[in-house]
Protein backbone atom coordinates (compact mmCIF):
# COMPACT_ATOMS: atom_id res chain seq x y z
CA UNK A 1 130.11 25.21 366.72
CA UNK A 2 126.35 25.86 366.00
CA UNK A 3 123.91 23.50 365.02
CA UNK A 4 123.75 25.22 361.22
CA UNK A 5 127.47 24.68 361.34
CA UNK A 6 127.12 20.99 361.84
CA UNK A 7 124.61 20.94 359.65
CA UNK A 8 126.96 22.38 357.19
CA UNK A 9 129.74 20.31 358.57
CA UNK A 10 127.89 16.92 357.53
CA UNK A 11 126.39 18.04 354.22
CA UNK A 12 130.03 18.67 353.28
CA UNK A 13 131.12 15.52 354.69
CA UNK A 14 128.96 12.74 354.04
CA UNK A 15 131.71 10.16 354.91
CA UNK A 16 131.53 11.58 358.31
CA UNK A 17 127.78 11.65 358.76
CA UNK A 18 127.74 7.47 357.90
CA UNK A 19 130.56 7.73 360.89
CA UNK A 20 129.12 9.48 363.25
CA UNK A 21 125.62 6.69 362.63
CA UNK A 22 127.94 4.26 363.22
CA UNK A 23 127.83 5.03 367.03
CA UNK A 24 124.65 6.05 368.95
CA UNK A 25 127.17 8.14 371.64
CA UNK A 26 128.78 9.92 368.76
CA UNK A 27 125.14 11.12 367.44
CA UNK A 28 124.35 11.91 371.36
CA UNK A 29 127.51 13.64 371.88
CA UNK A 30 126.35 16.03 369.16
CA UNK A 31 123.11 16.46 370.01
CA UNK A 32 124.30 17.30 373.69
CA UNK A 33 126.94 19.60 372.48
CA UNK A 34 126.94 20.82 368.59
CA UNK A 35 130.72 21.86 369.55
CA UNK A 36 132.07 18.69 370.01
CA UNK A 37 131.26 17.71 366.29
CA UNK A 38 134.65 19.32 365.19
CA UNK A 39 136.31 17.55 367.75
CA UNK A 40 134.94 14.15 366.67
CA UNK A 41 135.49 15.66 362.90
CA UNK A 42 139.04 15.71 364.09
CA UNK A 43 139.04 12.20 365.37
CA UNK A 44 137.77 11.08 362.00
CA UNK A 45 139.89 12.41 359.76
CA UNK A 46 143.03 11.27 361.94
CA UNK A 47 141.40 7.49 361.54
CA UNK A 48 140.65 7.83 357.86
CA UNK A 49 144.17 8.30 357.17
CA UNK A 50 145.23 4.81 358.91
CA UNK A 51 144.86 2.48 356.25
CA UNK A 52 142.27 -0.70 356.69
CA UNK A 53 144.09 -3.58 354.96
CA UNK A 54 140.84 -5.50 355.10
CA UNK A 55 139.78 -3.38 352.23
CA UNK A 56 142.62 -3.28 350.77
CA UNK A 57 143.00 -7.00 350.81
CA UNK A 58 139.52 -7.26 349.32
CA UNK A 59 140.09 -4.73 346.58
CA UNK A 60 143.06 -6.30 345.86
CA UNK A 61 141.20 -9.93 345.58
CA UNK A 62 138.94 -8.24 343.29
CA UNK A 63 141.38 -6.55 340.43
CA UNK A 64 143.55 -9.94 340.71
CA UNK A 65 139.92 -12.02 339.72
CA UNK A 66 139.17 -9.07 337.17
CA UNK A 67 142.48 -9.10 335.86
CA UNK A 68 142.72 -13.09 335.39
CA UNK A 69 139.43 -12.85 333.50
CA UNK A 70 140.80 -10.77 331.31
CA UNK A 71 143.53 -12.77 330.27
CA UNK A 72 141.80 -15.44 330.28
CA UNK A 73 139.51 -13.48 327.19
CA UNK A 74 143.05 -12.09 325.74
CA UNK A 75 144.34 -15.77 325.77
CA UNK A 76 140.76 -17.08 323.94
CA UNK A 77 140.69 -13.90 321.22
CA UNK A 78 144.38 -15.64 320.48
CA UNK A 79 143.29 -18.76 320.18
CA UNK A 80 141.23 -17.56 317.65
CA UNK A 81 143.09 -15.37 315.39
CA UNK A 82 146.09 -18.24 315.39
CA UNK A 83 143.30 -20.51 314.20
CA UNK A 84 141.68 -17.63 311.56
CA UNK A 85 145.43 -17.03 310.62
CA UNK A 86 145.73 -20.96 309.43
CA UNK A 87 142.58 -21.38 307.92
């Protein structure tokens, strides 16, 4: 690969480009030799595809809070038409 290929590669890819800044060797290894950046591309996209259940786990934490403060608002907007509906 040529440098305006990497160049290309990352523009494409920013996902990648936060990767590869993760690492000082990574950066180095590119640097050193612009065709080992599809190589390491490779490596990347293989990981990506694991799944990270910390993430997951947080996302998850997040829609359950969302979720239970909206029901808590449905349960309240209830309250309040049962008590409109009497008056």
């Amino acid at each position: 690969m040529k440098k305006k290929d990497v160049k290309k590669l990352l523009k494409e890819n920013p996902e990648f480009e936060s990767w590869l800044k993760k690492d000082d060797s990574r950066i180095s290894a590119i640097k050193a030799n612009p065709s080992s950046a599809r190589e390491l591309y490779q490596r990347w996209n293989t990981s990506k595809k694991t799944f990270d259940f910390r993430t997951i786990t947080e996302k998850t934490a997040r829609a359950r809070d969302m979720l239970g403060n909206v029901q808590s608002i449905m349960e309240l907007v209830n309250e309040y038409a049962k008590k409109e509906g009497r008056s």
